[in-house]
N, C-alpha and C. Protein backbone atom coordinates (compact mmCIF):
# COMPACT_ATOMS: atom_id res chain seq x y z
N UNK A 1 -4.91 80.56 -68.77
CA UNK A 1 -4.32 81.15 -67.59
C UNK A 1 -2.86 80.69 -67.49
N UNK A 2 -2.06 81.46 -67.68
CA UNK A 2 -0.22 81.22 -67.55
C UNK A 2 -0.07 81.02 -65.69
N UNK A 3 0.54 79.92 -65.56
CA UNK A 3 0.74 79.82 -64.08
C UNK A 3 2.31 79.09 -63.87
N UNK A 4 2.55 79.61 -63.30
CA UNK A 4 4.49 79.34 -63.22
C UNK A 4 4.06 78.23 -62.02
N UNK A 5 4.87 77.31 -62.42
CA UNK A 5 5.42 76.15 -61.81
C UNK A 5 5.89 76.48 -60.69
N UNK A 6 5.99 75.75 -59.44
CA UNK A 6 6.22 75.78 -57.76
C UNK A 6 7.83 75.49 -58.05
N UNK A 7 8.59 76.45 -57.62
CA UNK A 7 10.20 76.13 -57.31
C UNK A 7 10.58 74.48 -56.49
N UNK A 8 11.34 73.67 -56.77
CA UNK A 8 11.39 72.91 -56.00
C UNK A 8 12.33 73.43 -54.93
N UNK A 9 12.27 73.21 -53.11
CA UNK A 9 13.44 73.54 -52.78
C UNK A 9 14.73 73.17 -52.84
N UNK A 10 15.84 74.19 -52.61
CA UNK A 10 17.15 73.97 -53.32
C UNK A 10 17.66 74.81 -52.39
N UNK A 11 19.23 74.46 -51.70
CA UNK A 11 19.82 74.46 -50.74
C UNK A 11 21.16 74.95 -51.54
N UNK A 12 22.20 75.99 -50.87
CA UNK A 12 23.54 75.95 -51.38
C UNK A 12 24.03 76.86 -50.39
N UNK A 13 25.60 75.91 -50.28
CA UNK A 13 26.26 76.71 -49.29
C UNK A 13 27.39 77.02 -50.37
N UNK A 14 27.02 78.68 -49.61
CA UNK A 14 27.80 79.90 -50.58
C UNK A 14 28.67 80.74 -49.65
N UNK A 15 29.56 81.43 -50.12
CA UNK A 15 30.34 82.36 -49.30
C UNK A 15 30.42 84.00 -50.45
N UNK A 16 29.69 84.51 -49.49
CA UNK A 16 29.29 86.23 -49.70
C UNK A 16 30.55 86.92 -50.30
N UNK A 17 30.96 86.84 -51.65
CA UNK A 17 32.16 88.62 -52.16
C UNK A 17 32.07 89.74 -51.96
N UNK A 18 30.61 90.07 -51.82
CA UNK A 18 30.36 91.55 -52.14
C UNK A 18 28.69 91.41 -51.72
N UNK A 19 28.78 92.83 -51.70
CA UNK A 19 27.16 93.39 -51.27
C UNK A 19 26.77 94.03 -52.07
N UNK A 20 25.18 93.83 -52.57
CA UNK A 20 25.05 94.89 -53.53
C UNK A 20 24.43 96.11 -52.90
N UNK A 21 23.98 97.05 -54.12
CA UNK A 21 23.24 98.37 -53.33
C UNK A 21 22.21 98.26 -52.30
N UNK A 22 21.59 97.02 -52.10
CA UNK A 22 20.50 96.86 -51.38
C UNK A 22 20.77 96.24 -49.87
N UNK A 23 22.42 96.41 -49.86
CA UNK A 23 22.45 95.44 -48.50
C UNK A 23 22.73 94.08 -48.43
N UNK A 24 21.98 93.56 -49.87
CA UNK A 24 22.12 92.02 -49.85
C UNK A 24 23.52 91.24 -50.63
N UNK A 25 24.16 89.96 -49.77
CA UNK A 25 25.33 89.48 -50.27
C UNK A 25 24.67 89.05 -51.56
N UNK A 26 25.70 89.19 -52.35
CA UNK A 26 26.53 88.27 -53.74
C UNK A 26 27.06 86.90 -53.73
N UNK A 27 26.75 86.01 -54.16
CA UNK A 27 27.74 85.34 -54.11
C UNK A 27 27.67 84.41 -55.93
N UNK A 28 28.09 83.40 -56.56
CA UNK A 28 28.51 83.31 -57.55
C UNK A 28 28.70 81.85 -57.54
N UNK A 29 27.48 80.95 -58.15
CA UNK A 29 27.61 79.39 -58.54
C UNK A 29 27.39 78.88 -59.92
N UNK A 30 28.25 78.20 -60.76
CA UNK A 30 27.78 77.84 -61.80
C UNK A 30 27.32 79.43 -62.85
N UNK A 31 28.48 80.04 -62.75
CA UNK A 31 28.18 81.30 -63.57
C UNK A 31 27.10 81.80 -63.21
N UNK A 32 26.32 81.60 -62.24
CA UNK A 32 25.24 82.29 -61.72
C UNK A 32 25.03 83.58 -61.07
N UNK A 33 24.91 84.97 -61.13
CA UNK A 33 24.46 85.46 -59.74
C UNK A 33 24.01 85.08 -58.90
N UNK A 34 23.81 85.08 -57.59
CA UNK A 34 23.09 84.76 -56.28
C UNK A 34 22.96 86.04 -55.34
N UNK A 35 21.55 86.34 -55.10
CA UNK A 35 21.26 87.11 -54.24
C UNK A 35 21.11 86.58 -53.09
N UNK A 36 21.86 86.95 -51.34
CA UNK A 36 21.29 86.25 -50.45
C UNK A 36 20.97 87.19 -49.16
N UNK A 37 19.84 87.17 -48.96
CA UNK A 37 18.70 88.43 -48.00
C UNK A 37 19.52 87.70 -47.18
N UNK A 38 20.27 88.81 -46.06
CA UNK A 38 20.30 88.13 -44.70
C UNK A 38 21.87 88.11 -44.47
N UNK A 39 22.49 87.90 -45.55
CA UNK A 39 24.05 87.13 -45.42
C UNK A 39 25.03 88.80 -45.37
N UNK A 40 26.35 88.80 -44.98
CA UNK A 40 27.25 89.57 -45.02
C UNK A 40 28.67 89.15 -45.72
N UNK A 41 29.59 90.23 -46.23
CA UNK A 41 30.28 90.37 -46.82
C UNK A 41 31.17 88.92 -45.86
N UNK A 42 32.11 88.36 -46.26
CA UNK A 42 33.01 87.55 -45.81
C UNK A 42 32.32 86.04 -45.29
N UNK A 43 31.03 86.01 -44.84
CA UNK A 43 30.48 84.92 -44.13
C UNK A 43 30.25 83.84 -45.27
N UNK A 44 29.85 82.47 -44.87
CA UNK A 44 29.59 81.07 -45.48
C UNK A 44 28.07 81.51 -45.22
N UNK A 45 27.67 80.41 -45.40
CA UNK A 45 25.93 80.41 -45.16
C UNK A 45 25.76 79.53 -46.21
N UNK A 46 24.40 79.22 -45.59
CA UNK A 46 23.70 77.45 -45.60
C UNK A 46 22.27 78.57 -46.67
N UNK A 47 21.98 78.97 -47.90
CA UNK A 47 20.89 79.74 -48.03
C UNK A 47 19.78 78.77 -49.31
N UNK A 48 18.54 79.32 -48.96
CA UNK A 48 17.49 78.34 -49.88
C UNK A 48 16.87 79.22 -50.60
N UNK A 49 16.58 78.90 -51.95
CA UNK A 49 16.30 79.75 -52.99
C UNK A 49 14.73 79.51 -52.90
N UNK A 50 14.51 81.27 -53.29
CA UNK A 50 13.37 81.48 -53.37
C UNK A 50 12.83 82.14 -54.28
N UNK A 51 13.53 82.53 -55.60
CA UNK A 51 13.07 82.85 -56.98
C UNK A 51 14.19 82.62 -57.79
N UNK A 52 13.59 82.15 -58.71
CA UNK A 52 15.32 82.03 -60.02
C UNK A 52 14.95 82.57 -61.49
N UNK A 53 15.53 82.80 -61.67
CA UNK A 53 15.67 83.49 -63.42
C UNK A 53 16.87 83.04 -64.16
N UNK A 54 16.88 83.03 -65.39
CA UNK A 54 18.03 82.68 -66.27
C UNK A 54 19.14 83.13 -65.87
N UNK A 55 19.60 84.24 -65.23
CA UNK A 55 20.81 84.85 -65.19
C UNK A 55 21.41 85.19 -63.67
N UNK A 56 20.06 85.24 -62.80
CA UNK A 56 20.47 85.11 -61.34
C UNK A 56 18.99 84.63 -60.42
N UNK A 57 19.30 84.35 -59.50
CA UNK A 57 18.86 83.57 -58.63
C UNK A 57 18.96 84.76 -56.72
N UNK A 58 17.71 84.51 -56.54
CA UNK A 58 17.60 85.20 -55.21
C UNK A 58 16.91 84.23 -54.11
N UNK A 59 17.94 83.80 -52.90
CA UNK A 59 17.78 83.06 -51.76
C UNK A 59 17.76 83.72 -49.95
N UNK A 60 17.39 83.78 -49.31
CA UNK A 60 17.24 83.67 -48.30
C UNK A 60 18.49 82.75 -47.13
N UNK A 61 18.86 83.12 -46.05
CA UNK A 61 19.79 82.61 -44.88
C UNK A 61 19.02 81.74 -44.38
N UNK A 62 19.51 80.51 -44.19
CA UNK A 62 18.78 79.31 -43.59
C UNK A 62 19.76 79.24 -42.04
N UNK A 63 21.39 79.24 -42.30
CA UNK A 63 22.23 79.25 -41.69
C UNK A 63 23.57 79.67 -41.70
N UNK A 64 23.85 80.65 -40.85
CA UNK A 64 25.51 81.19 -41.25
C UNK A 64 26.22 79.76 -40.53
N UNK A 65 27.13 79.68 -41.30
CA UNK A 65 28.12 78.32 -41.25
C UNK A 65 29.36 78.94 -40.81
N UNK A 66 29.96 79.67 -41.19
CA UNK A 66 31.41 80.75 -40.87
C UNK A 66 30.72 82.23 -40.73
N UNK A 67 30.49 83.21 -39.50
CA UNK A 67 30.17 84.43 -39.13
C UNK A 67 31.38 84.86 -39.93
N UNK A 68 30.59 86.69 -39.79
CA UNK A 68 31.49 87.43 -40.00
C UNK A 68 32.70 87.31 -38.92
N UNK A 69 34.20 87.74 -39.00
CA UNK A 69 35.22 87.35 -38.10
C UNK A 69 35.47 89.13 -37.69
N UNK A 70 35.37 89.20 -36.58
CA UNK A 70 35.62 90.63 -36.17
C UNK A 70 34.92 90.90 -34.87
N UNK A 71 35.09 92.28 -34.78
CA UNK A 71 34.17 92.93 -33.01
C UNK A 71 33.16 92.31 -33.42
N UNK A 72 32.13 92.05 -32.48
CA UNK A 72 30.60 91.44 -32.62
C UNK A 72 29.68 92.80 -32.71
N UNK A 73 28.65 92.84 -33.46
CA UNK A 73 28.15 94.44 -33.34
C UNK A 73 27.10 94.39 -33.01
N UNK A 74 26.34 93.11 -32.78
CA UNK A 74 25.14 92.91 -32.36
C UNK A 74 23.78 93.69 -33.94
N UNK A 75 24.28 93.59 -35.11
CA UNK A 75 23.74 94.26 -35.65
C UNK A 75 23.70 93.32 -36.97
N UNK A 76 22.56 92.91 -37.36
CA UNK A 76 22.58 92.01 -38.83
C UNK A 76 21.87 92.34 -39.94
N UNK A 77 21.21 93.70 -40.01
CA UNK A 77 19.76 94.13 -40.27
C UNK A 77 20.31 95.57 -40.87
N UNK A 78 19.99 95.59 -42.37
CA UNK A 78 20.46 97.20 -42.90
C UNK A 78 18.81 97.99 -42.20
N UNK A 79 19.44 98.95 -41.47
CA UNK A 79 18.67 99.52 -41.03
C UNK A 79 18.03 100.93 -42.30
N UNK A 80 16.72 100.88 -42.12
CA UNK A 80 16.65 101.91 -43.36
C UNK A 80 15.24 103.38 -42.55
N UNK A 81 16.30 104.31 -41.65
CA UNK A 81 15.25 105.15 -41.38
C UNK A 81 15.06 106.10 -42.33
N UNK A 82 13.80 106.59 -42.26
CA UNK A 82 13.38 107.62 -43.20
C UNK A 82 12.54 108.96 -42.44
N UNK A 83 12.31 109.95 -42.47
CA UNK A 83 11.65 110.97 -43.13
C UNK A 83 10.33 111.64 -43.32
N UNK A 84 9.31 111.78 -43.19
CA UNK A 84 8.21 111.76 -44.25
C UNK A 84 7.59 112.80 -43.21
N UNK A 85 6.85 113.78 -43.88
CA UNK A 85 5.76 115.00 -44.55
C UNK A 85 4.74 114.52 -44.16
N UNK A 86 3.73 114.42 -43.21
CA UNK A 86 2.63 113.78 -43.60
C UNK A 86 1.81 115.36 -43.26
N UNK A 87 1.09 115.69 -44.44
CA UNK A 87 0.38 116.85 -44.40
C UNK A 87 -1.03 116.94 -43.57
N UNK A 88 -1.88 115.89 -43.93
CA UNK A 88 -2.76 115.31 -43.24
C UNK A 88 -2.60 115.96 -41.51
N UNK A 89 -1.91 115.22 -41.20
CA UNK A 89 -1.84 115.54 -39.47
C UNK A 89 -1.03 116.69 -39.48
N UNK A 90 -0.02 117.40 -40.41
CA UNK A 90 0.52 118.80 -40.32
C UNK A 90 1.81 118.19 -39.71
N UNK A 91 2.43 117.22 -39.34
CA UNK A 91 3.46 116.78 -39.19
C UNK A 91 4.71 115.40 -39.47
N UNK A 92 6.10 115.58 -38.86
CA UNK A 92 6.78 114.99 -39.46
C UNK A 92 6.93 113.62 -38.97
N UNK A 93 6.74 112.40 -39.67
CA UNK A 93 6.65 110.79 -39.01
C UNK A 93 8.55 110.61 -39.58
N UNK A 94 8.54 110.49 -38.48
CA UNK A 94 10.27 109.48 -38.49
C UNK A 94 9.97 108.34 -37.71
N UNK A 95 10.61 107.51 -38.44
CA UNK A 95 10.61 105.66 -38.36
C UNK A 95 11.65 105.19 -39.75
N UNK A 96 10.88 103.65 -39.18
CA UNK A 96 11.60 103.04 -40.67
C UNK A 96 10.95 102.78 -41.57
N UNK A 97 12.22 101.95 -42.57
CA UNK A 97 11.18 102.00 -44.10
C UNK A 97 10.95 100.62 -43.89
N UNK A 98 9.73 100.19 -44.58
CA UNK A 98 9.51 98.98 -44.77
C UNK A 98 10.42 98.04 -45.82
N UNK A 99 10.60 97.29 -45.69
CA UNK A 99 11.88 96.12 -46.47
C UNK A 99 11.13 96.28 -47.89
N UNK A 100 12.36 96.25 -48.93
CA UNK A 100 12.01 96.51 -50.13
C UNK A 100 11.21 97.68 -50.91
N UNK A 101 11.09 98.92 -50.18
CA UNK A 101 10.18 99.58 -50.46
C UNK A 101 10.77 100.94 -49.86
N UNK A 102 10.02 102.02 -50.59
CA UNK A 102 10.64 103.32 -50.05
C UNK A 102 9.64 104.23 -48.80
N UNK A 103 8.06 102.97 -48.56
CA UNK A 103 7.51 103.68 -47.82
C UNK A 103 8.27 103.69 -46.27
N UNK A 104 7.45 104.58 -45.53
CA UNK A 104 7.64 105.07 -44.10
C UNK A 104 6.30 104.55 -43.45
N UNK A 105 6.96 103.38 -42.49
CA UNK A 105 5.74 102.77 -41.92
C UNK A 105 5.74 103.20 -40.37
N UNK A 106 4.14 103.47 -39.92
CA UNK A 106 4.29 103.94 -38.47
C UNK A 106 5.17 102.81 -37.78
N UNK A 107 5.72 103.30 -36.31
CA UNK A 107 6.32 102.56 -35.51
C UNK A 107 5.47 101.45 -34.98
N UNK A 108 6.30 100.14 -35.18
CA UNK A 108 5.23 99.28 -34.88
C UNK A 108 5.08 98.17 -35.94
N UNK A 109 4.78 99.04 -36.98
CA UNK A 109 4.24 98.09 -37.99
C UNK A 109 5.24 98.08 -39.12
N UNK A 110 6.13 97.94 -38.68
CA UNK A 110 7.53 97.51 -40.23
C UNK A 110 7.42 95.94 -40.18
């Protein structure tokens, strides 16, 4: 039975370049990629890794350290509404999508 070893936790304060297609900041340690769920373009943040691979590494926001600097928008969350056909009941469900995924979850349950 192949069983991958428990990550130890690991902490790094990074500052976001860029966003990729998914919403999530970039940022760049030790020739590394870094993915960080949560963070925005310009901000610091305190983030803890939660999968790594040879070539990049994907972490989570523990703490923004420097906010974004600008109007406040009250908004931190790529919002992802969708769409959907449901033939079954003969009509159309609009809501959101569930995180990471292209389904359409009833209201309620994202």
């Amino acid at each position: 039975m192949n069983r991958r070893r428990k990550l130890k936790p690991k902490t790094y304060e990074l500052e976001i370049e860029t966003l990729s297609h998914e919403g999530r900041g970039i940022a760049h340690l030790e020739e590394k990629v870094i993915f960080v769920s949560g963070a925005l373009l310009g901000e610091k943040v305190v983030a803890e890794r939660v999968l790594s691979r040879a070539k990049f590494e994907e972490a989570e926001v523990l703490k923004v350290l420097e906010p974004l600097w600008g109007q406040a928008w009250g908004y931190r969350c790529k919002t992802r509404l969708g769409v959907c056909w449901v033939a079954k009941k003969n009509k159309v469900l609009v809501s959101f999508r569930k995180k990471k995924s292209g389904w359409v979850a009833k209201y309620g349950q994202v």
